[in-house]
C-alpha atoms as a PDB file:
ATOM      1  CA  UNK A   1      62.857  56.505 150.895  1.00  0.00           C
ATOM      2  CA  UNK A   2      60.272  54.137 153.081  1.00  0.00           C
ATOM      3  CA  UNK A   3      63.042  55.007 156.362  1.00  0.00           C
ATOM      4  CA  UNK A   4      63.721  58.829 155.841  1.00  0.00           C
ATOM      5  CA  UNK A   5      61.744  60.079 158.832  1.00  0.00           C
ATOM      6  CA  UNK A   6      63.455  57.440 161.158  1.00  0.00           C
ATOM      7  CA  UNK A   7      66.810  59.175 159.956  1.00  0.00           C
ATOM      8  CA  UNK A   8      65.340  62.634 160.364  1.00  0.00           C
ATOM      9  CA  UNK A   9      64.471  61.567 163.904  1.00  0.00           C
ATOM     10  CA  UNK A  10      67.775  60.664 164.854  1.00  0.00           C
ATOM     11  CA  UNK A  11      68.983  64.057 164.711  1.00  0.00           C
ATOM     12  CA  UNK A  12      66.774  66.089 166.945  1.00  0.00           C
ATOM     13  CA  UNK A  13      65.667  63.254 169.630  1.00  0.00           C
ATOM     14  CA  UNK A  14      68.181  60.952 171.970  1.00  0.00           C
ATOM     15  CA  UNK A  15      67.898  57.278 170.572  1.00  0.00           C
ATOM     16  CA  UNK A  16      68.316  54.144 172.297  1.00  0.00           C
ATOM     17  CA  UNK A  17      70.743  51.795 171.473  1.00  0.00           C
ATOM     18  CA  UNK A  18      69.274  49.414 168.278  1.00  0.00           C
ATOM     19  CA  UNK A  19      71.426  46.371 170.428  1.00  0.00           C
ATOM     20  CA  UNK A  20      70.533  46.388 173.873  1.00  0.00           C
ATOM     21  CA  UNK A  21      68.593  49.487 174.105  1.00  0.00           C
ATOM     22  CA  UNK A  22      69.897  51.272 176.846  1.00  0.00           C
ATOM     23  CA  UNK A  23      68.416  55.397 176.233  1.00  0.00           C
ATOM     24  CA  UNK A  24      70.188  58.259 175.838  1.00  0.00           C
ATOM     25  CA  UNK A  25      72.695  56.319 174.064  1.00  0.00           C
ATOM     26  CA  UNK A  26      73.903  56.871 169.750  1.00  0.00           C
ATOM     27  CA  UNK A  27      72.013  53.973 167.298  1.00  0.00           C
ATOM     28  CA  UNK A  28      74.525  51.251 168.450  1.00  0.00           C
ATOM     29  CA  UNK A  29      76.657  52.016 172.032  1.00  0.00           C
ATOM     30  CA  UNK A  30      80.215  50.748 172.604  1.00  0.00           C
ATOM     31  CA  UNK A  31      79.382  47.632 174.264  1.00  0.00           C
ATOM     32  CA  UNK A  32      77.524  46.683 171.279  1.00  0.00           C
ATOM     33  CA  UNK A  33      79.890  47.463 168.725  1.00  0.00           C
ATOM     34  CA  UNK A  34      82.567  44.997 170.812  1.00  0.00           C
ATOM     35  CA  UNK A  35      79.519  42.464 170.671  1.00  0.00           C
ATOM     36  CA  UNK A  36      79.097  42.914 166.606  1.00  0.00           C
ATOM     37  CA  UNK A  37      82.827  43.645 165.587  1.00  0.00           C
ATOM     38  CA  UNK A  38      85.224  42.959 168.412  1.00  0.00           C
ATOM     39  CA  UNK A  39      86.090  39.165 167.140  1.00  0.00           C
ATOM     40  CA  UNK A  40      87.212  40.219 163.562  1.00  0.00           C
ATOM     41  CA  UNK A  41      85.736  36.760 162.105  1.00  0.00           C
ATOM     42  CA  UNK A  42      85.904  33.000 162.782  1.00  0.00           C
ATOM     43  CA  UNK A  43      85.304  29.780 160.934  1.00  0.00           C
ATOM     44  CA  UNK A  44      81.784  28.230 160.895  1.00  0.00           C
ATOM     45  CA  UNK A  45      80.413  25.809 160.581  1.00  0.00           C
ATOM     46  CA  UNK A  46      76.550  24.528 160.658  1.00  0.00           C
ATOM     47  CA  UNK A  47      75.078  21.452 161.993  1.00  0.00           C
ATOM     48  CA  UNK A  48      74.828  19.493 160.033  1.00  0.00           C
ATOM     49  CA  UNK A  49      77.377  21.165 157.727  1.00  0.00           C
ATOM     50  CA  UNK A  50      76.209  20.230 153.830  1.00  0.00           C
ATOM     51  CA  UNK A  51      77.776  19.316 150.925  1.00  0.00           C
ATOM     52  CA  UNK A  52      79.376  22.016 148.816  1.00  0.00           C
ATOM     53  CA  UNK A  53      79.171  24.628 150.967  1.00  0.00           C
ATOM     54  CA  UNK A  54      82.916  26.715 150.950  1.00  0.00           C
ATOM     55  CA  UNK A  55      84.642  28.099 153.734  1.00  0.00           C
ATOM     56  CA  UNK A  56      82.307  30.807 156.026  1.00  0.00           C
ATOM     57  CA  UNK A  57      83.753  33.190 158.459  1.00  0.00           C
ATOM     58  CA  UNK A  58      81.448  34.854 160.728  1.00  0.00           C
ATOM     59  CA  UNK A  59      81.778  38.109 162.406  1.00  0.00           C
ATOM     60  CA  UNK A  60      80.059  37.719 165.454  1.00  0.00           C
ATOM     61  CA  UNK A  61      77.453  34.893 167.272  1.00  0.00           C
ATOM     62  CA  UNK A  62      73.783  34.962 166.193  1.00  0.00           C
ATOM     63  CA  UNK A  63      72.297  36.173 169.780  1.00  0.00           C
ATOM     64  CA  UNK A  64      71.116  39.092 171.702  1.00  0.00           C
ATOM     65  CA  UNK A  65      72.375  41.916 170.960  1.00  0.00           C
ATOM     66  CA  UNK A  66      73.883  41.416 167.178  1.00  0.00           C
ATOM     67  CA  UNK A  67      70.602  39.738 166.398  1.00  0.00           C
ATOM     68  CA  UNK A  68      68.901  42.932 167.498  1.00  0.00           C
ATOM     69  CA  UNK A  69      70.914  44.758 165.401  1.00  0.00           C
ATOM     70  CA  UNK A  70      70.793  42.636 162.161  1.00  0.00           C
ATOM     71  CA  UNK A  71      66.973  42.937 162.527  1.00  0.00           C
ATOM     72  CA  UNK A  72      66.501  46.479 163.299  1.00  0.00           C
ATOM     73  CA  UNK A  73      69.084  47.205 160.323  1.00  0.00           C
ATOM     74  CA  UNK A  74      66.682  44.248 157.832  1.00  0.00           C
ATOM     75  CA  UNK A  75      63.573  44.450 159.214  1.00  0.00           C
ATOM     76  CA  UNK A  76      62.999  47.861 160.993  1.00  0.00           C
ATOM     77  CA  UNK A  77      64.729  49.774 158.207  1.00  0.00           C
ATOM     78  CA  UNK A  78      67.307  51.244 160.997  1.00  0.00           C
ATOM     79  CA  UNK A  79      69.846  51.810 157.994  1.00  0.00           C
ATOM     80  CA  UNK A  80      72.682  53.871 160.022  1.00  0.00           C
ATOM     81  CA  UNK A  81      73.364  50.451 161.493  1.00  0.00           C
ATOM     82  CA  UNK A  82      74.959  49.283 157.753  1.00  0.00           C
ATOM     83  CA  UNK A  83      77.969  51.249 158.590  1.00  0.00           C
ATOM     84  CA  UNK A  84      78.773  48.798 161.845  1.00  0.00           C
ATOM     85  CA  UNK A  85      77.460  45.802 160.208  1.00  0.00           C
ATOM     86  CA  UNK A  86      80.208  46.480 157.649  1.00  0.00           C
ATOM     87  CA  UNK A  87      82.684  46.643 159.797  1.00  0.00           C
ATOM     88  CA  UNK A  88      81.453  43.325 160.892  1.00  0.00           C
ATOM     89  CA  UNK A  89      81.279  41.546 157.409  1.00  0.00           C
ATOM     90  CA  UNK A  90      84.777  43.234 156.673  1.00  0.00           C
ATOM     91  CA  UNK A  91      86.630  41.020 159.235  1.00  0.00           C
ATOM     92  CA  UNK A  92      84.754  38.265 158.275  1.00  0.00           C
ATOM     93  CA  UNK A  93      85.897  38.512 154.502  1.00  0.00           C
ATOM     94  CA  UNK A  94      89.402  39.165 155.993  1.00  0.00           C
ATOM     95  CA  UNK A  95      89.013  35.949 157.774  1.00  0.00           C
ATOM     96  CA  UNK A  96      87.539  33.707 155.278  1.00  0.00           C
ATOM     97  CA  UNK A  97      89.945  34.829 152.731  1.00  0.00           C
ATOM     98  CA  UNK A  98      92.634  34.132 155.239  1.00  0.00           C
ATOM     99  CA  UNK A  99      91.351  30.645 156.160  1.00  0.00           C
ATOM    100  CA  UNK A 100      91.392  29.550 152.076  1.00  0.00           C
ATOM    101  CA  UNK A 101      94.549  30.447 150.642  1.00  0.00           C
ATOM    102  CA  UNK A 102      94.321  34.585 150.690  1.00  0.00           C
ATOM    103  CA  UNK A 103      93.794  36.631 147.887  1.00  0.00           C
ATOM    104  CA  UNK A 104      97.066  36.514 145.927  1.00  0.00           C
ATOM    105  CA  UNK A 105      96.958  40.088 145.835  1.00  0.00           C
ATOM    106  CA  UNK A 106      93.743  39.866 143.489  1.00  0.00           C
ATOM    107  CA  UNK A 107      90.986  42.401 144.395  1.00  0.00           C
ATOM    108  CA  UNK A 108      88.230  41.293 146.718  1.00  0.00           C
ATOM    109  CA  UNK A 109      84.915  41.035 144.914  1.00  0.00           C
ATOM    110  CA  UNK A 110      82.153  40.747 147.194  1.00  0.00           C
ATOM    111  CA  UNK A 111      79.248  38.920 145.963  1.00  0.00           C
ATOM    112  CA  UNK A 112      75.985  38.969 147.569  1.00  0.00           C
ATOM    113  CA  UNK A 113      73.778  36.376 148.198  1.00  0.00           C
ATOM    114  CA  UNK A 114      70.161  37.990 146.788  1.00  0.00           C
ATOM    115  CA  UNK A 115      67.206  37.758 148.004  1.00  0.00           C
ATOM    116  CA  UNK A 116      63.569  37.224 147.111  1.00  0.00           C
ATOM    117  CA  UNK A 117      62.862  40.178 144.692  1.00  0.00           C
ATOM    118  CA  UNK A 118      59.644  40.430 146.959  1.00  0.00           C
ATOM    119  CA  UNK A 119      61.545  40.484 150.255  1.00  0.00           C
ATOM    120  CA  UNK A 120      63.230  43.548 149.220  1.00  0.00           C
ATOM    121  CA  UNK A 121      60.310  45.294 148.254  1.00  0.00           C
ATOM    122  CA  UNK A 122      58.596  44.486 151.437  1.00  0.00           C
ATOM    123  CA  UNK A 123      61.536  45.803 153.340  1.00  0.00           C
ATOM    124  CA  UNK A 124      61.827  48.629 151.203  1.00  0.00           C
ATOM    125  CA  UNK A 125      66.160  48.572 151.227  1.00  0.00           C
ATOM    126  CA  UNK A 126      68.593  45.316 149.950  1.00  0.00           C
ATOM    127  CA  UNK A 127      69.577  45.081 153.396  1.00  0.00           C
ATOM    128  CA  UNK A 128      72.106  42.423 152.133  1.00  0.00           C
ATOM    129  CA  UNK A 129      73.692  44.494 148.990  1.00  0.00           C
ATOM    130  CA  UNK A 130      73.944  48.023 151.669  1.00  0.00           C
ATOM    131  CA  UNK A 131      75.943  45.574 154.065  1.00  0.00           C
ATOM    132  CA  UNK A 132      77.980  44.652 151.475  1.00  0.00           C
ATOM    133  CA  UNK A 133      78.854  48.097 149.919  1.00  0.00           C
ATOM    134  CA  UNK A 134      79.661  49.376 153.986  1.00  0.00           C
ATOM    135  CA  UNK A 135      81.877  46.290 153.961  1.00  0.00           C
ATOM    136  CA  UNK A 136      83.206  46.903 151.084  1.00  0.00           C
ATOM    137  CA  UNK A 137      84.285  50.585 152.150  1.00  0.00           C
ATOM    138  CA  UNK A 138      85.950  49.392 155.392  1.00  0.00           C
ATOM    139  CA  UNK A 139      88.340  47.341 153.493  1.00  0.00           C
ATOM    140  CA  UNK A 140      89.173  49.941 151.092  1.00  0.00           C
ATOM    141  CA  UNK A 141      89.596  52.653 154.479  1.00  0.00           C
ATOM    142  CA  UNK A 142      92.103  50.055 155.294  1.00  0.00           C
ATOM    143  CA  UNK A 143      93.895  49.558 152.261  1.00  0.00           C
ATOM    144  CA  UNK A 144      92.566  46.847 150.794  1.00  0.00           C
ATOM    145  CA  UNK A 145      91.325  46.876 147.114  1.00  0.00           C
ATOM    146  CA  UNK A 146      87.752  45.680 147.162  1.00  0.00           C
ATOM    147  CA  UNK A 147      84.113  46.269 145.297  1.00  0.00           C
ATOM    148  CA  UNK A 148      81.019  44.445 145.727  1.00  0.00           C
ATOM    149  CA  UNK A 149      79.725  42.593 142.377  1.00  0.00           C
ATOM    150  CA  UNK A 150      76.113  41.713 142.262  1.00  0.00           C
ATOM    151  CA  UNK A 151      76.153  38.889 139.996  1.00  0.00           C
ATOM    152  CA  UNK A 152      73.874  36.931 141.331  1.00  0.00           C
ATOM    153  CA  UNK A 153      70.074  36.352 140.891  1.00  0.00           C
ATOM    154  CA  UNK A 154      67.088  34.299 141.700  1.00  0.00           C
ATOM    155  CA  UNK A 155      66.011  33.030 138.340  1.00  0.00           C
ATOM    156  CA  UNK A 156      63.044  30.608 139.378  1.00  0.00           C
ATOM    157  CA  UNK A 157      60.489  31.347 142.720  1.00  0.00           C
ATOM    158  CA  UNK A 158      61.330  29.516 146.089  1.00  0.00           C
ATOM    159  CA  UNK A 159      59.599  28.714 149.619  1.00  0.00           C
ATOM    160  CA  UNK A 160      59.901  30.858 152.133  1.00  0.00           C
ATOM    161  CA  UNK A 161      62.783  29.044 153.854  1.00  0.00           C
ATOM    162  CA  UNK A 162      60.729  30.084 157.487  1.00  0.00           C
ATOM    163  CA  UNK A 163      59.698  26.551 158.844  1.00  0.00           C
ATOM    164  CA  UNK A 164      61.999  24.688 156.817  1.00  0.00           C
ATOM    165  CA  UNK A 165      64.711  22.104 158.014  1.00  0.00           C
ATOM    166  CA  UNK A 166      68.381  22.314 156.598  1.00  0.00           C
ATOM    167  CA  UNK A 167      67.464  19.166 153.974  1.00  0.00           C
ATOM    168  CA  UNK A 168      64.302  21.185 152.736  1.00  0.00           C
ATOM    169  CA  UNK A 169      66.244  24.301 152.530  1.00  0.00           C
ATOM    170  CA  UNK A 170      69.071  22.774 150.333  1.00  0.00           C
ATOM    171  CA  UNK A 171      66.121  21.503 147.947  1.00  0.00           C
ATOM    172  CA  UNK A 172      63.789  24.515 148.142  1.00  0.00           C
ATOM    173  CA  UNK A 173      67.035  26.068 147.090  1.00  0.00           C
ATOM    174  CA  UNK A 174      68.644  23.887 144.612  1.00  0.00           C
ATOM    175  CA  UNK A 175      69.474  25.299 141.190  1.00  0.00           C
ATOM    176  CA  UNK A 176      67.265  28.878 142.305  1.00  0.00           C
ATOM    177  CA  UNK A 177      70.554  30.967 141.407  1.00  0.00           C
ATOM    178  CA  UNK A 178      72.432  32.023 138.066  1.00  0.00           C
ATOM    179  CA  UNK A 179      75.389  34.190 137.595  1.00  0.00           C
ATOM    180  CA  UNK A 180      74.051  37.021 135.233  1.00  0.00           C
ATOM    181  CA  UNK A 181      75.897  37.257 131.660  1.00  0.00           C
ATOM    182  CA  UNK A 182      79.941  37.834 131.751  1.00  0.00           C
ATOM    183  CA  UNK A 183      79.481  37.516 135.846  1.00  0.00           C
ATOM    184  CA  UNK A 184      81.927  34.685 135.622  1.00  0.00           C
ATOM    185  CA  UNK A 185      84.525  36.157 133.761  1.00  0.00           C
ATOM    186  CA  UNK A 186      84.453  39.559 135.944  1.00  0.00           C
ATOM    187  CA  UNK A 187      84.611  37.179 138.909  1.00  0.00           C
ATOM    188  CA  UNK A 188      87.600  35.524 137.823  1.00  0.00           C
ATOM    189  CA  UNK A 189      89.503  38.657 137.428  1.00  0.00           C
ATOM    190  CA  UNK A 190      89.371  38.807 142.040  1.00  0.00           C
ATOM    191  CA  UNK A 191      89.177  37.100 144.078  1.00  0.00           C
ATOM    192  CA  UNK A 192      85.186  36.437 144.921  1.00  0.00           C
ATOM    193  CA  UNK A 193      83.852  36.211 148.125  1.00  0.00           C
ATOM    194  CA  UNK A 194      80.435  35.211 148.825  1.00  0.00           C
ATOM    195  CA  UNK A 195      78.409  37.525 151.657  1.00  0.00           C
ATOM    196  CA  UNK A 196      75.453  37.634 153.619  1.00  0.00           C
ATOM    197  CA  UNK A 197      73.952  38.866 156.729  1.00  0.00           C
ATOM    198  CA  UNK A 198      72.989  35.636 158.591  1.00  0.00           C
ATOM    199  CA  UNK A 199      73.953  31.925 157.916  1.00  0.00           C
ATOM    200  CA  UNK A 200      72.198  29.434 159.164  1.00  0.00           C
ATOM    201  CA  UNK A 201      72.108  25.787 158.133  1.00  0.00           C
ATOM    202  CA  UNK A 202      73.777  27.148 155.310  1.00  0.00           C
ATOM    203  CA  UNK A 203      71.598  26.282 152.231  1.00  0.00           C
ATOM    204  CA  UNK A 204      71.979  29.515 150.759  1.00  0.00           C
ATOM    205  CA  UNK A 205      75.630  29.403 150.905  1.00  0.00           C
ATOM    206  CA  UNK A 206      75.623  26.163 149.047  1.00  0.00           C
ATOM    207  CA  UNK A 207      73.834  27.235 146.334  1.00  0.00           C
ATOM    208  CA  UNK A 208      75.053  30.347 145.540  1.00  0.00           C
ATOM    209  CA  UNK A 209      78.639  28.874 145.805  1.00  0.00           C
ATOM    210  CA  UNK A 210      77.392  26.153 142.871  1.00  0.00           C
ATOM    211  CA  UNK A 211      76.086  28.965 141.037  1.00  0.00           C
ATOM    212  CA  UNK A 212      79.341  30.758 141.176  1.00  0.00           C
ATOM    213  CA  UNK A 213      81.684  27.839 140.396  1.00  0.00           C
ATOM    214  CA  UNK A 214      79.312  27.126 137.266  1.00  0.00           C
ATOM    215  CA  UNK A 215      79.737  30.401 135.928  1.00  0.00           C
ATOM    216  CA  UNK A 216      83.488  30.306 135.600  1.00  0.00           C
ATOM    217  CA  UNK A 217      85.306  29.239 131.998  1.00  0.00           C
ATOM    218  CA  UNK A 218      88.180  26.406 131.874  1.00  0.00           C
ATOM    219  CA  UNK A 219      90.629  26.859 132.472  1.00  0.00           C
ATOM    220  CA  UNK A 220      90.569  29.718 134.338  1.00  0.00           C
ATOM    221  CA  UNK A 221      88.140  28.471 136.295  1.00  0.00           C
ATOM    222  CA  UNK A 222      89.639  25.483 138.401  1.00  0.00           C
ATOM    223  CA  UNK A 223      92.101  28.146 140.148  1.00  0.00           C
ATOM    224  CA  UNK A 224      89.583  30.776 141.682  1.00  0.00           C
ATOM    225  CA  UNK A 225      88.448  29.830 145.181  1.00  0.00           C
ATOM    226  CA  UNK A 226      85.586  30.898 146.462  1.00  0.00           C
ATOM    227  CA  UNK A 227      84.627  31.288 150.212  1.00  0.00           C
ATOM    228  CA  UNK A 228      82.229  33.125 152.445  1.00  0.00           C
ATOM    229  CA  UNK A 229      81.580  35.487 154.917  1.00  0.00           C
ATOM    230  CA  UNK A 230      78.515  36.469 157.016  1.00  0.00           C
ATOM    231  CA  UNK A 231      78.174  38.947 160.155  1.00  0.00           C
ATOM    232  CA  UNK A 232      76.338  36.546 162.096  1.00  0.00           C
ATOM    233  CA  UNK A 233      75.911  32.823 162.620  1.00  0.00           C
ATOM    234  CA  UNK A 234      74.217  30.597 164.999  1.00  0.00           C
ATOM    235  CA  UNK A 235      76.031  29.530 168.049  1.00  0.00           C
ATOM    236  CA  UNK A 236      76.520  26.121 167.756  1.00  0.00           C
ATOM    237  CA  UNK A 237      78.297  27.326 164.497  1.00  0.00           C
ATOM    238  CA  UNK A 238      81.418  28.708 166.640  1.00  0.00           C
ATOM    239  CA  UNK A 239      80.960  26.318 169.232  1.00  0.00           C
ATOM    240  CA  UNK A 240      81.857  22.840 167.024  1.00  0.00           C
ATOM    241  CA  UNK A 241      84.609  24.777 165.592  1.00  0.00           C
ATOM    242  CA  UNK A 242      86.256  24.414 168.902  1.00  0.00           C
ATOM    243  CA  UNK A 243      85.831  20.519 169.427  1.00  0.00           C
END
């Protein structure tokens, strides 16, 4: 409810463009869309790329406009932008599950990667989880069975990862996640694919991928692959993929 009047706004006053923000224009305009969702998703990777960490697809590059966007859909509560930023993530799950052996005709599950319990109430939304269910929706619009799964959670406090360099991230992160009771065996039954908004050296990933794999029961457990998808990533992240 902290965002209703900027929704109420939008209906009687011209907006500007949450991307590059051009006036007169509707929350997002068609050059940004191609800029967020006109790639479908690609393989990334960070630098350095870290141990564990399963295969990430990424919708679009981590500059300019899309970072606009992802940050006036987190941080400015600018929630009409979800819908786009689905469309996003959806061709990034496409591509990830693509890129690691496709889905076998098992159900998508999207799982998001949660955050701090008091990031979300500073924001006022799960910027992450609404992303997720708009993704979620797009592949169902085109004919793909999938549901998000929110089966993970923070179980002990960690650092704000501002500041931090990709080692201290992986630690500040290390064992912070769990897979909530039966999460592994509803898992199992899809085919699980991590999400997120941003990636960027990839910690997060890493450990909610662990988390994941822990949760499942032998046997059953060895043959689910998990991989990941994220609208945005940093550069660099496309750019190595291409060496």
């Amino acid at each position: 409810m902290r965002w209703w009047w900027r929704e109420v706004i939008g209906l009687v006053l011209p907006g500007a463009c949450e991307g590059c923000g051009r006036g007169g224009t509707p929350s997002l305009c068609e050059v940004c869309v191609r800029a967020l969702c006109g790639h479908g998703g690609r393989r990334v990777r960070p630098v350095p790329e870290p141990a564990g960490l399963p295969v990430v697809c990424a919708a679009a590059p981590y500059a300019d406009a899309v970072r606009a966007v992802l940050l006036g859909h987190k941080e400015r509560g600018a929630l009409g932008l979800a819908r786009p930023l689905g469309v996003a993530l959806a061709g990034a799950v496409r591509a990830s599950v693509a890129a690691s052996g496709g889905s076998g005709g098992r159900p998508l599950l999207l799982v998001p990667v949660p955050s701090a319990r008091r990031v979300v109430r500073a924001r006022g939304h799960d910027a992450t989880r609404r992303v997720a269910l708009a993704a979620a929706a797009e592949l169902r619009r085109t004919g793909k069975a999938a549901r998000v799964l929110p089966l993970l959670r923070q179980h002990r406090a960690v650092a704000d990862q501002a500041g931090l360099g990709a080692r201290e991230r992986l630690a500040n992160l290390a064992g912070a996640l769990e897979v909530m009771p039966g999460g592994g065996r509803r898992a199992a039954a899809g085919r699980p694919v991590l999400v997120d908004d941003l990636m960027t050296t990839g910690a997060s990933l890493v450990e909610a991928a662990r988390a994941l794999r822990a949760s499942f029961e032998p046997p059953f457990g060895a043959c689910v692959r998990v991989s990941a998808a994220v609208v945005a990533a940093p550069p660099l992240s496309f750019e190595i993929n291409r060496n």
